[in-house]
PDB file of N, CA and C in Angstrom:
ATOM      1  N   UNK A   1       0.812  -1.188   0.000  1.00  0.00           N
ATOM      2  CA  UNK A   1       0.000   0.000   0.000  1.00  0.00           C
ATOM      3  C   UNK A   1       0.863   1.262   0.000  1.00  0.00           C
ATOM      4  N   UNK A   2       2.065   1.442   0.572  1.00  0.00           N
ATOM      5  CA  UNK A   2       3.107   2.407   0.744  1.00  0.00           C
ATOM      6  C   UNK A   2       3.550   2.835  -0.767  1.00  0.00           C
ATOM      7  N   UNK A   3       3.808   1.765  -1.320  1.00  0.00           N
ATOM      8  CA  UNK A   3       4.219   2.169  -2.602  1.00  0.00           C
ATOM      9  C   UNK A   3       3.554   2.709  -3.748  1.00  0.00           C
ATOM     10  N   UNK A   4       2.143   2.756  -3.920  1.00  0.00           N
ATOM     11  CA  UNK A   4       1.059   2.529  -4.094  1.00  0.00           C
ATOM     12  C   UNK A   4       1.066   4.290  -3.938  1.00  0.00           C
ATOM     13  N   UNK A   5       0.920   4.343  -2.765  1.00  0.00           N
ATOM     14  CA  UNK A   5       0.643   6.068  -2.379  1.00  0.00           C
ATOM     15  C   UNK A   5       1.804   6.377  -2.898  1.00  0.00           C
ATOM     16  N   UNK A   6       2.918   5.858  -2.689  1.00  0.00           N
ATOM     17  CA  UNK A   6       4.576   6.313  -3.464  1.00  0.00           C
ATOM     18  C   UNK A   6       4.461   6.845  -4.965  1.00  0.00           C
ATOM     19  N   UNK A   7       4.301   5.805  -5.191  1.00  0.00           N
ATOM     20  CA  UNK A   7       3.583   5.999  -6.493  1.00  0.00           C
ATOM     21  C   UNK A   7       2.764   7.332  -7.199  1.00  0.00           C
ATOM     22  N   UNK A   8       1.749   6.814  -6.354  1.00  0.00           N
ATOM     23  CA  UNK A   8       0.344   8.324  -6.889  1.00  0.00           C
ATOM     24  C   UNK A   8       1.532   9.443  -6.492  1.00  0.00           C
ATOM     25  N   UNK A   9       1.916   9.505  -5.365  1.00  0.00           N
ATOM     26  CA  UNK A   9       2.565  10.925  -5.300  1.00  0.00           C
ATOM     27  C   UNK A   9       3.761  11.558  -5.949  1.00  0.00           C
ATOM     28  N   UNK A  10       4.313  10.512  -6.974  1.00  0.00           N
ATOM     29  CA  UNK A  10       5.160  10.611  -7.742  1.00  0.00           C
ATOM     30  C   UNK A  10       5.470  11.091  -8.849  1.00  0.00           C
ATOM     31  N   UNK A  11       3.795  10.338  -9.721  1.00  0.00           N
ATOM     32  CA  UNK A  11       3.096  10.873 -10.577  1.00  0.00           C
ATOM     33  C   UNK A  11       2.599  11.973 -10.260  1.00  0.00           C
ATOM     34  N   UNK A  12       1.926  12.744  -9.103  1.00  0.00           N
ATOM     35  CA  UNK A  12       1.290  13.984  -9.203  1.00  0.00           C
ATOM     36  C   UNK A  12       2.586  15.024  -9.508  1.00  0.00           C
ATOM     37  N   UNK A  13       3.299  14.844  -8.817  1.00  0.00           N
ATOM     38  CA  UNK A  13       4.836  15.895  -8.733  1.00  0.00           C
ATOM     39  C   UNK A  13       5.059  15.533 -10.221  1.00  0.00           C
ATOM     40  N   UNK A  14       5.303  15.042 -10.957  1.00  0.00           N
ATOM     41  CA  UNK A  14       5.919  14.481 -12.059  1.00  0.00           C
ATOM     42  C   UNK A  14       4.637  15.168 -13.014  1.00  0.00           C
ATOM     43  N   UNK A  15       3.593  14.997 -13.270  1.00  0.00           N
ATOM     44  CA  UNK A  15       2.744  15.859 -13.607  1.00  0.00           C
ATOM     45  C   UNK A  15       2.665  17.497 -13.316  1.00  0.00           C
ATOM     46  N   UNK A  16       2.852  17.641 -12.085  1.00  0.00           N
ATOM     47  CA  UNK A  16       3.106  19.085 -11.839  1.00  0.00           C
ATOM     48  C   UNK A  16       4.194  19.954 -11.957  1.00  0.00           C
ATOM     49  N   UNK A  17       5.150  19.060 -12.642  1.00  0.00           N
ATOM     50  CA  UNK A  17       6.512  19.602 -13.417  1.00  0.00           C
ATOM     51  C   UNK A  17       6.482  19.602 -14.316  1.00  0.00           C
ATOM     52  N   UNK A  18       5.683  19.230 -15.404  1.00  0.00           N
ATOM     53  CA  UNK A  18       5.344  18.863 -16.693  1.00  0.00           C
ATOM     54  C   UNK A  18       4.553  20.025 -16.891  1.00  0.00           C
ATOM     55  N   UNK A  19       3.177  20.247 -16.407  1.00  0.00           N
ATOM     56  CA  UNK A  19       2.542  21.329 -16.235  1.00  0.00           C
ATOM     57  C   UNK A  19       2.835  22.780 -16.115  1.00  0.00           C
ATOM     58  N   UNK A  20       3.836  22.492 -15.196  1.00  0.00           N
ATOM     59  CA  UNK A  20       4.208  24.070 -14.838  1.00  0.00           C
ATOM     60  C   UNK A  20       5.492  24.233 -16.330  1.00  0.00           C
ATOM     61  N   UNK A  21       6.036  23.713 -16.695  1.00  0.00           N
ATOM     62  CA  UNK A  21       6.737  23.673 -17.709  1.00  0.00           C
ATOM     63  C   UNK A  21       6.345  24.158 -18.887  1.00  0.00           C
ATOM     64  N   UNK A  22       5.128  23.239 -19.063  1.00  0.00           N
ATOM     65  CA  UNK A  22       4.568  24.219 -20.092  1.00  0.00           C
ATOM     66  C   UNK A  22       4.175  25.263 -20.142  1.00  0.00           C
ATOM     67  N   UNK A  23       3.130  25.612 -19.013  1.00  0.00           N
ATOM     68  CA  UNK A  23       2.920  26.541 -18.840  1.00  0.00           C
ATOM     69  C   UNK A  23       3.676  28.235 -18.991  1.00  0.00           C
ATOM     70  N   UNK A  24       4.989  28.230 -19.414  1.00  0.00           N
ATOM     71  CA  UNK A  24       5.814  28.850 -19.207  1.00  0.00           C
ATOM     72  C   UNK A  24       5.860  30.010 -20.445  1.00  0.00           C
ATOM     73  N   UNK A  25       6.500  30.763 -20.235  1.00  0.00           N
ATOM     74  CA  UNK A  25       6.317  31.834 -21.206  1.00  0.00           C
ATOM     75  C   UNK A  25       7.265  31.402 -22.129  1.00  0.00           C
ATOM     76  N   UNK A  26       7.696  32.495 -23.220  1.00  0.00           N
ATOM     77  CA  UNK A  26       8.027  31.531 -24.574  1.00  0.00           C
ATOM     78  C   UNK A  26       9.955  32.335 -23.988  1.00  0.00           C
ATOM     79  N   UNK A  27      10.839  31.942 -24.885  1.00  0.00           N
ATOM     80  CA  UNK A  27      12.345  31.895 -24.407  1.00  0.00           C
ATOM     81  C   UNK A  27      12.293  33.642 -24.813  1.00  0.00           C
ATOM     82  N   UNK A  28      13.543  34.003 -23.522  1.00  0.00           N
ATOM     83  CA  UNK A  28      14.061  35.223 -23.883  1.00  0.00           C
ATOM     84  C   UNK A  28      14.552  36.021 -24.794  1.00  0.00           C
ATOM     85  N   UNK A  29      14.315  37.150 -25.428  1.00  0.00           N
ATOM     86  CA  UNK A  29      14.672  37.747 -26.645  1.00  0.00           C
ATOM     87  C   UNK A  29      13.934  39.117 -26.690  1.00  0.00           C
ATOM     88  N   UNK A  30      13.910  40.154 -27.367  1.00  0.00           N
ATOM     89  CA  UNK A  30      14.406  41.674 -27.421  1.00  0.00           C
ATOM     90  C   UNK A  30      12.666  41.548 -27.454  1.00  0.00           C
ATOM     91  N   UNK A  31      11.656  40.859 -28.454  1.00  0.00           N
ATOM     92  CA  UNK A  31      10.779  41.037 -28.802  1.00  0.00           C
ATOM     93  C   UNK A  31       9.522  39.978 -28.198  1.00  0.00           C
ATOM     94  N   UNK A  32      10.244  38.944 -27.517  1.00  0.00           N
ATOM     95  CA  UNK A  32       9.392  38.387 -26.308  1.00  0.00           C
ATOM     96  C   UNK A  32       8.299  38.814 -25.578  1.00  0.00           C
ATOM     97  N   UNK A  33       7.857  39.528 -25.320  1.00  0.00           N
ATOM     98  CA  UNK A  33       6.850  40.592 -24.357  1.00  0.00           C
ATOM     99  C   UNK A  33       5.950  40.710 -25.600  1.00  0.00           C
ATOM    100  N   UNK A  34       6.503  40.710 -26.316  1.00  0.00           N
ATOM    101  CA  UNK A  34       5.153  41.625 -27.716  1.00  0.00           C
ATOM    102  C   UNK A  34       4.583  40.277 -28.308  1.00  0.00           C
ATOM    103  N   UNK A  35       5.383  39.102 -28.887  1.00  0.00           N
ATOM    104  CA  UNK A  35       4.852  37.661 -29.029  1.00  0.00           C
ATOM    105  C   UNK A  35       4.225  37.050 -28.295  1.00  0.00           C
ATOM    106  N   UNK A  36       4.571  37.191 -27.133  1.00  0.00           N
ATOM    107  CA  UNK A  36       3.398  36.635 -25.396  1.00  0.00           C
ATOM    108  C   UNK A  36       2.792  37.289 -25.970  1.00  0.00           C
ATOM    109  N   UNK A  37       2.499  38.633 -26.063  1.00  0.00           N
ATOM    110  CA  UNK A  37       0.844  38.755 -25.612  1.00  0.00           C
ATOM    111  C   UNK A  37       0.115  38.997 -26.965  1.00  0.00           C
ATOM    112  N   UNK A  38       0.476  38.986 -28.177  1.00  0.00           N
ATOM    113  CA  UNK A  38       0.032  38.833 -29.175  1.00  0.00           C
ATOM    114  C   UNK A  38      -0.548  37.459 -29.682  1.00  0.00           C
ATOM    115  N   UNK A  39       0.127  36.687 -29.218  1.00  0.00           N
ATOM    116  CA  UNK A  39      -0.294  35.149 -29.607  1.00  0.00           C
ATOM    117  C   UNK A  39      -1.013  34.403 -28.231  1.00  0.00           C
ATOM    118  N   UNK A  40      -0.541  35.031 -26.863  1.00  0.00           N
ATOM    119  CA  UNK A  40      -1.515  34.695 -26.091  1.00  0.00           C
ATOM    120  C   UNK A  40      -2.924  34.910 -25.921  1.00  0.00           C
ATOM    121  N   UNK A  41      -3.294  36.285 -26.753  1.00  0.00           N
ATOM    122  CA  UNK A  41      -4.967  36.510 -26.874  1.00  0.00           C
ATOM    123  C   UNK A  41      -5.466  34.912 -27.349  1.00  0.00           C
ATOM    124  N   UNK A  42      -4.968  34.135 -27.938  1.00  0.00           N
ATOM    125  CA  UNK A  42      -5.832  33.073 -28.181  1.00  0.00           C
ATOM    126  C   UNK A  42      -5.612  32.036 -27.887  1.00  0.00           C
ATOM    127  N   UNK A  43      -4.451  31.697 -27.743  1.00  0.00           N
ATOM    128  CA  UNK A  43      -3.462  29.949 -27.325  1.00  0.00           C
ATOM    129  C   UNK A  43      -2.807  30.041 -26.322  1.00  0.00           C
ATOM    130  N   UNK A  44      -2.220  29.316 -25.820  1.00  0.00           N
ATOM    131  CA  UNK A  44      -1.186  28.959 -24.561  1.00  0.00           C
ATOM    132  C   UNK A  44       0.325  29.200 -25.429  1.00  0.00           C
ATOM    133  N   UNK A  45       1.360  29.530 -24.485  1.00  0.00           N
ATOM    134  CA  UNK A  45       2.346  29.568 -25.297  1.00  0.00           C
ATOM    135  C   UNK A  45       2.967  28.245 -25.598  1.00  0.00           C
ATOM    136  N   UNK A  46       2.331  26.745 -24.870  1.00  0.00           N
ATOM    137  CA  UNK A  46       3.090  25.647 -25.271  1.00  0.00           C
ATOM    138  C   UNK A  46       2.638  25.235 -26.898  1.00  0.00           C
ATOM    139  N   UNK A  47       1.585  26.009 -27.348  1.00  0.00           N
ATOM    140  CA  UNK A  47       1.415  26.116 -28.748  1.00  0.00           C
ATOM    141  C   UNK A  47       2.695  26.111 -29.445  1.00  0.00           C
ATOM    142  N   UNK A  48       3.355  27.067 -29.346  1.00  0.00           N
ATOM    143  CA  UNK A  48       4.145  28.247 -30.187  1.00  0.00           C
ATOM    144  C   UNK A  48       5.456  27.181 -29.909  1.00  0.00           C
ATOM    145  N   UNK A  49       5.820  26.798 -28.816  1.00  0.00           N
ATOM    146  CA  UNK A  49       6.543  26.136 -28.053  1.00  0.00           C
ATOM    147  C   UNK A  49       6.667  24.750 -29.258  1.00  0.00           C
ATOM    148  N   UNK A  50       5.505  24.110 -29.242  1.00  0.00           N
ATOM    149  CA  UNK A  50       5.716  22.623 -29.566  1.00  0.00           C
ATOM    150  C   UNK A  50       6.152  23.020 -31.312  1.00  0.00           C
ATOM    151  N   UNK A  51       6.113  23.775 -31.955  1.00  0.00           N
ATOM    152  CA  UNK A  51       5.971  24.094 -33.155  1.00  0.00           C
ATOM    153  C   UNK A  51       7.492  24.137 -33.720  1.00  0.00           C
ATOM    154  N   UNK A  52       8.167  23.804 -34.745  1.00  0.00           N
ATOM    155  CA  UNK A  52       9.189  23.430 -35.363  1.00  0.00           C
ATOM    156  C   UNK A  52       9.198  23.877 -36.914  1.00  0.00           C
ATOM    157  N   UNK A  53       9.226  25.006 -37.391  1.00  0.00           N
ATOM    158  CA  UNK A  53       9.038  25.540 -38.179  1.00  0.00           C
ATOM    159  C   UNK A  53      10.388  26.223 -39.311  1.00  0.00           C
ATOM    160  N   UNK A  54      10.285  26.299 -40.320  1.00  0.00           N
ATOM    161  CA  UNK A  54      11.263  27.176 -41.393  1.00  0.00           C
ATOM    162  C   UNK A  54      10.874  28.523 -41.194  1.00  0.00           C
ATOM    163  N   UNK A  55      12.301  29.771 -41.759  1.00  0.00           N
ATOM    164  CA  UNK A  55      11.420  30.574 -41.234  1.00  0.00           C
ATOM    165  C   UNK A  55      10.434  31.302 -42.116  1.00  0.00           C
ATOM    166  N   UNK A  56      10.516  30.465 -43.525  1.00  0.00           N
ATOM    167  CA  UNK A  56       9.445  30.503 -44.526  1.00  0.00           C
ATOM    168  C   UNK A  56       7.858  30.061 -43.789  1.00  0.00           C
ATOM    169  N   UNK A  57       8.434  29.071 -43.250  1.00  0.00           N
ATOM    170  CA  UNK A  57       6.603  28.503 -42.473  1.00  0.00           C
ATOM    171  C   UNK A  57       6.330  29.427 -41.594  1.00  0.00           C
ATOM    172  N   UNK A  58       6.873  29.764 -40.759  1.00  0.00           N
ATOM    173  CA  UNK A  58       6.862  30.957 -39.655  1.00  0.00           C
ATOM    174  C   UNK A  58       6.021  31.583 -40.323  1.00  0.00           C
ATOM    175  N   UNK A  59       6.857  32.819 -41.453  1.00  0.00           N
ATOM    176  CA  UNK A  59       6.477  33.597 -42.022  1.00  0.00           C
ATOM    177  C   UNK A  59       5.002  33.390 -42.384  1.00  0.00           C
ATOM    178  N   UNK A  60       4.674  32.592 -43.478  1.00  0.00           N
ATOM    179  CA  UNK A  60       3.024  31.970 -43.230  1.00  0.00           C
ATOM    180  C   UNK A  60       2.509  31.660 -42.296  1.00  0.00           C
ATOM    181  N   UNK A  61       2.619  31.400 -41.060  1.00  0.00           N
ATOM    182  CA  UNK A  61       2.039  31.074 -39.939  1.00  0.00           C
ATOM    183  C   UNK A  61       1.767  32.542 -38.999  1.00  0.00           C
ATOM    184  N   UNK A  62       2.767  33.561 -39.493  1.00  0.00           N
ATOM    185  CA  UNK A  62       2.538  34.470 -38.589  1.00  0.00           C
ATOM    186  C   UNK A  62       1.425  35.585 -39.505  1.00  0.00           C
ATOM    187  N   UNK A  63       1.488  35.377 -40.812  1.00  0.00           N
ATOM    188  CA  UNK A  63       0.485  35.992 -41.736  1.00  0.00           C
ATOM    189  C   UNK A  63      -0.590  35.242 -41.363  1.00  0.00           C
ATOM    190  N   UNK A  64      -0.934  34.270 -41.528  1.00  0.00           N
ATOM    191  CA  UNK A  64      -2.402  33.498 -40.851  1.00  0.00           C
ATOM    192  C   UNK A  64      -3.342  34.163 -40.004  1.00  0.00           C
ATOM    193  N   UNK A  65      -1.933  34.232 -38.603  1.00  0.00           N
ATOM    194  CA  UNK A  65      -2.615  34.753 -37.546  1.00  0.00           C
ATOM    195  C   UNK A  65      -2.674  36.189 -37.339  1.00  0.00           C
ATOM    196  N   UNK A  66      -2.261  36.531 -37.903  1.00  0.00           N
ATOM    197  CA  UNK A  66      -2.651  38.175 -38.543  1.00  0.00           C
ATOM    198  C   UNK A  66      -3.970  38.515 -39.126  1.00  0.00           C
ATOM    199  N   UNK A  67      -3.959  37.477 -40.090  1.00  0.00           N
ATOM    200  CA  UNK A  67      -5.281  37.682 -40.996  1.00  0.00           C
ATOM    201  C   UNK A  67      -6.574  37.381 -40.058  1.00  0.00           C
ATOM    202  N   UNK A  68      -6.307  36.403 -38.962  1.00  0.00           N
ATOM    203  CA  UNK A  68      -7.454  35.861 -37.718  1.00  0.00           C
ATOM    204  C   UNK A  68      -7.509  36.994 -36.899  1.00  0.00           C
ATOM    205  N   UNK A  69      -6.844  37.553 -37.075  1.00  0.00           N
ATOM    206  CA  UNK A  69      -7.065  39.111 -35.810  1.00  0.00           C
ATOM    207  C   UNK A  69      -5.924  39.308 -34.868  1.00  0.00           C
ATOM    208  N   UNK A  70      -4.568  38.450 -34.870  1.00  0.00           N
ATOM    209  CA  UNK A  70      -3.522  38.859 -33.909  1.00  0.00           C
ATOM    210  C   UNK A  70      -3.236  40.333 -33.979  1.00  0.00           C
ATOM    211  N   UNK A  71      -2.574  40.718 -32.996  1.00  0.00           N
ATOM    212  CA  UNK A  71      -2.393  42.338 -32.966  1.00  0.00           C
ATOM    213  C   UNK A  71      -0.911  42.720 -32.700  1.00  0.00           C
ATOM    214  N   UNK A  72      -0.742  42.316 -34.356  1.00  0.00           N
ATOM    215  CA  UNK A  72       0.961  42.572 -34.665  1.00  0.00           C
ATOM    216  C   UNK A  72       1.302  44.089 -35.190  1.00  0.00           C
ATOM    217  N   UNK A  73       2.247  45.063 -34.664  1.00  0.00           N
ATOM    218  CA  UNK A  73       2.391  45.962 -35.139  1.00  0.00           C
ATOM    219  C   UNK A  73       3.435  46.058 -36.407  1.00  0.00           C
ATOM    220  N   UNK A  74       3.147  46.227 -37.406  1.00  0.00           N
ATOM    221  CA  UNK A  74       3.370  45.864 -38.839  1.00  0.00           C
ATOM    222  C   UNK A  74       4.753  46.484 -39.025  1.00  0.00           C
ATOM    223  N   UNK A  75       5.423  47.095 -38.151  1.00  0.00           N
ATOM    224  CA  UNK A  75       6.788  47.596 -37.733  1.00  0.00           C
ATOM    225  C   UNK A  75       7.603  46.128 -36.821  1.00  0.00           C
ATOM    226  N   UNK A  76       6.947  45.737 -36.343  1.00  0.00           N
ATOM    227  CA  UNK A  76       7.390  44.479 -35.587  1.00  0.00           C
ATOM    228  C   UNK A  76       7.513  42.920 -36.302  1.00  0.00           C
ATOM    229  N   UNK A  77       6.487  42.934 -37.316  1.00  0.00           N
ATOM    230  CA  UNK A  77       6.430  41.596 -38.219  1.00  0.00           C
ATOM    231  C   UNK A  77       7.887  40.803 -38.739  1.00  0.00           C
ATOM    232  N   UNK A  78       8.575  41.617 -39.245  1.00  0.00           N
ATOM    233  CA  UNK A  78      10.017  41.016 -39.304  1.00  0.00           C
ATOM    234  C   UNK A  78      10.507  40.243 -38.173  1.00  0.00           C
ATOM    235  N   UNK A  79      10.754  41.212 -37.223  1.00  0.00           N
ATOM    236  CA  UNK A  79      11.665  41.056 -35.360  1.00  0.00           C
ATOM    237  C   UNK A  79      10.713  39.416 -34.778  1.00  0.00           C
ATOM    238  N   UNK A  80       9.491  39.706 -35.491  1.00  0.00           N
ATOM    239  CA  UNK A  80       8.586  38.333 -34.902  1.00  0.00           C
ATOM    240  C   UNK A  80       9.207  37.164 -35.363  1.00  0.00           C
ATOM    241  N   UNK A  81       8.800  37.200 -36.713  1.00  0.00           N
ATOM    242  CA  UNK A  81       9.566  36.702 -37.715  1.00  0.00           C
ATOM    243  C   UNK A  81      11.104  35.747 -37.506  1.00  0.00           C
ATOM    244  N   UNK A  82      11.653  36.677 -37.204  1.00  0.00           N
ATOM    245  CA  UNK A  82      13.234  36.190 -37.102  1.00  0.00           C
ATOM    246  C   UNK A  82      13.086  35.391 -35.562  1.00  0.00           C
ATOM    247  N   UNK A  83      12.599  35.671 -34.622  1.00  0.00           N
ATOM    248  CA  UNK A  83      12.355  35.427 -33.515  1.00  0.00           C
ATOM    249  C   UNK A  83      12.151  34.251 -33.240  1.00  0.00           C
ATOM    250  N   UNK A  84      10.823  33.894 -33.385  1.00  0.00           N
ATOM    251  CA  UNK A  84      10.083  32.406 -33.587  1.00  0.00           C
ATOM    252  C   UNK A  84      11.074  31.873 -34.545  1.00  0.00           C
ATOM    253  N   UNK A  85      11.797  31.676 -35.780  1.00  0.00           N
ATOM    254  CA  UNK A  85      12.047  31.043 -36.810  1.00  0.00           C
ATOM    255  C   UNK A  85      13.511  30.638 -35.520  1.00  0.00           C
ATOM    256  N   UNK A  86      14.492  31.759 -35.336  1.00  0.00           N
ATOM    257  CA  UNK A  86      15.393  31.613 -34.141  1.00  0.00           C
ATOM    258  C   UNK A  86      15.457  30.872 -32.936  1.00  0.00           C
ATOM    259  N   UNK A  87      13.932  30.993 -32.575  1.00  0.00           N
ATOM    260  CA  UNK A  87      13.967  29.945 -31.314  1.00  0.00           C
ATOM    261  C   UNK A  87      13.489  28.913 -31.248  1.00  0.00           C
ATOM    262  N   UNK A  88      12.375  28.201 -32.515  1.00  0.00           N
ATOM    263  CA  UNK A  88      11.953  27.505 -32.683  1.00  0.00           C
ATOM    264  C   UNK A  88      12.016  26.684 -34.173  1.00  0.00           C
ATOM    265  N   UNK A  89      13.475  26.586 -34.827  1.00  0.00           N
ATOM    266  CA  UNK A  89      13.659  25.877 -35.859  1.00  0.00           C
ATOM    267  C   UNK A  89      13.563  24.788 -36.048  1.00  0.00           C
ATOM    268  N   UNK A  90      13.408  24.619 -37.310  1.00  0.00           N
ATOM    269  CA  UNK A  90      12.888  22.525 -37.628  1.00  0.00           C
ATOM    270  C   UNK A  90      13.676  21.431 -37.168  1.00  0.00           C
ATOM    271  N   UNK A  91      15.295  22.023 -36.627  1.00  0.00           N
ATOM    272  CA  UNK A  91      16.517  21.066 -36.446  1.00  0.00           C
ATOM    273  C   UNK A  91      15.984  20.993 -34.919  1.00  0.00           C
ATOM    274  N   UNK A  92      15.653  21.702 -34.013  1.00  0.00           N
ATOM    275  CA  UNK A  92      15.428  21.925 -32.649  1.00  0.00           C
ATOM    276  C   UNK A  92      14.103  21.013 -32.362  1.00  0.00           C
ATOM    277  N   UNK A  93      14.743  20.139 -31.063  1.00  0.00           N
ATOM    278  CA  UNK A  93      13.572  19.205 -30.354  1.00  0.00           C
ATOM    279  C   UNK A  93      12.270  19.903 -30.033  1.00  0.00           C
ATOM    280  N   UNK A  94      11.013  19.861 -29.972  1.00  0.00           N
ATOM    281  CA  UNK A  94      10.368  20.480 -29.285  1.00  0.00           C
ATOM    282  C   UNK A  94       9.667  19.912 -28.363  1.00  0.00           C
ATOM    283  N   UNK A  95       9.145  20.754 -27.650  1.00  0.00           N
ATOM    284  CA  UNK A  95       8.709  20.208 -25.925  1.00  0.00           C
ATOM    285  C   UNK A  95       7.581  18.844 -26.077  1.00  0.00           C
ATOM    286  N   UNK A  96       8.058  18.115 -25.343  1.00  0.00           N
ATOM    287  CA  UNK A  96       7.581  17.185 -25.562  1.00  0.00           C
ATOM    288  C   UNK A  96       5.575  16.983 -25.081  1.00  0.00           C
ATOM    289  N   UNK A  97       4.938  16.204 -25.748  1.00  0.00           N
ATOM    290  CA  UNK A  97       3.338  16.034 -25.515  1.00  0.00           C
ATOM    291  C   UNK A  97       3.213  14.828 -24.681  1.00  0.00           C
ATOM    292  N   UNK A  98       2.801  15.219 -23.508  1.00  0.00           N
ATOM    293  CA  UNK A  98       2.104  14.133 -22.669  1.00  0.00           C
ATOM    294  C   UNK A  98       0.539  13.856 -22.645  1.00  0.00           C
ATOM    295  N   UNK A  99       0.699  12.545 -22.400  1.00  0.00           N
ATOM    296  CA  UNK A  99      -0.454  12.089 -22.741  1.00  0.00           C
ATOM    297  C   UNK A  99      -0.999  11.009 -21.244  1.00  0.00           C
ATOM    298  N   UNK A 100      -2.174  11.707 -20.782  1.00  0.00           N
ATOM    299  CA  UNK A 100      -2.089  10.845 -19.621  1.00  0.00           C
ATOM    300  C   UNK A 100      -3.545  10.026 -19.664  1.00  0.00           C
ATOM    301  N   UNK A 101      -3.215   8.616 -19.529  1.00  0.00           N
ATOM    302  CA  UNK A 101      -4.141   7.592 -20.276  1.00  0.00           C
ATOM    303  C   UNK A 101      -4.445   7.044 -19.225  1.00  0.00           C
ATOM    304  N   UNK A 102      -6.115   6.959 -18.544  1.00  0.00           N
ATOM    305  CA  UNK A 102      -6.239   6.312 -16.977  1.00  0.00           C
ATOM    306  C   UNK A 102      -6.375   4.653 -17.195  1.00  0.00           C
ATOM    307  N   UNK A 103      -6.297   4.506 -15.779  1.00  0.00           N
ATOM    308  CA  UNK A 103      -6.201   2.800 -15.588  1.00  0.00           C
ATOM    309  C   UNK A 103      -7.218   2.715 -15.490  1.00  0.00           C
ATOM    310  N   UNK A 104      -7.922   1.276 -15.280  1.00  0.00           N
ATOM    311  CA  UNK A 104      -9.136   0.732 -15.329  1.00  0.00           C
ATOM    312  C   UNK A 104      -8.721   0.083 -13.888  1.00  0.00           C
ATOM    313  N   UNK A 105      -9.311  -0.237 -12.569  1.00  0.00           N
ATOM    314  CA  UNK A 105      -9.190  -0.579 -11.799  1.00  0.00           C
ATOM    315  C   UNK A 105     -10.494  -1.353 -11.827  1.00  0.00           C
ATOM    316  N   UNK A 106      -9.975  -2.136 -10.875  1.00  0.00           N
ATOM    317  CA  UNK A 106     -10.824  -3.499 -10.041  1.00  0.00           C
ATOM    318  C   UNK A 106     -11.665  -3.237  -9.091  1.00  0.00           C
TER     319      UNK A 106
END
């Protein structure tokens, strides 16, 4: 039974590091502050996060969400641009997706 609770409480911490992880704002850079809160009006930043992009795809991806209503200042679109493509390129791992699948108990 010890292990059992060992267990559950292992997984909760282990979940709640995972969580708070994502949860996290997107990596440091000059134009950071303006991407949070431009792309946070609608998604979480582990969006932006899990994403592995060229910075050709970027580029279309950040026109998309422009065209949906993001609130990019059209002086800034480049700096975005280079930004995301910089911190989140196609060679670079991205954060990994958990998936938590319940047991069926007795």
């Amino acid at each position: 039974m010890f292990e059992t609770r060992a267990g559950k409480a292992s997984l909760l911490v282990l979940l709640g590091t995972i969580s708070s992880a994502q949860s996290q704002d997107l990596p440091a850079g000059t134009i950071q502050a303006k991407v949070n809160t431009a792309c946070a009006e609608c998604h979480d930043a582990g969006i932006i996060r899990q994403q592995r992009l060229s910075e050709k795809v970027w580029t279309k991806e950040l026109d998309k969400m422009i065209k949906w209503g993001a609130l990019v200042d059209p002086a800034d679109r480049t700096a975005f641009i280079k930004y995301l493509s910089e911190s989140f390129p196609p060679d670079k791992p991205s954060d990994p997706v958990i998936r938590v699948v319940g047991r069926k108990t007795r």
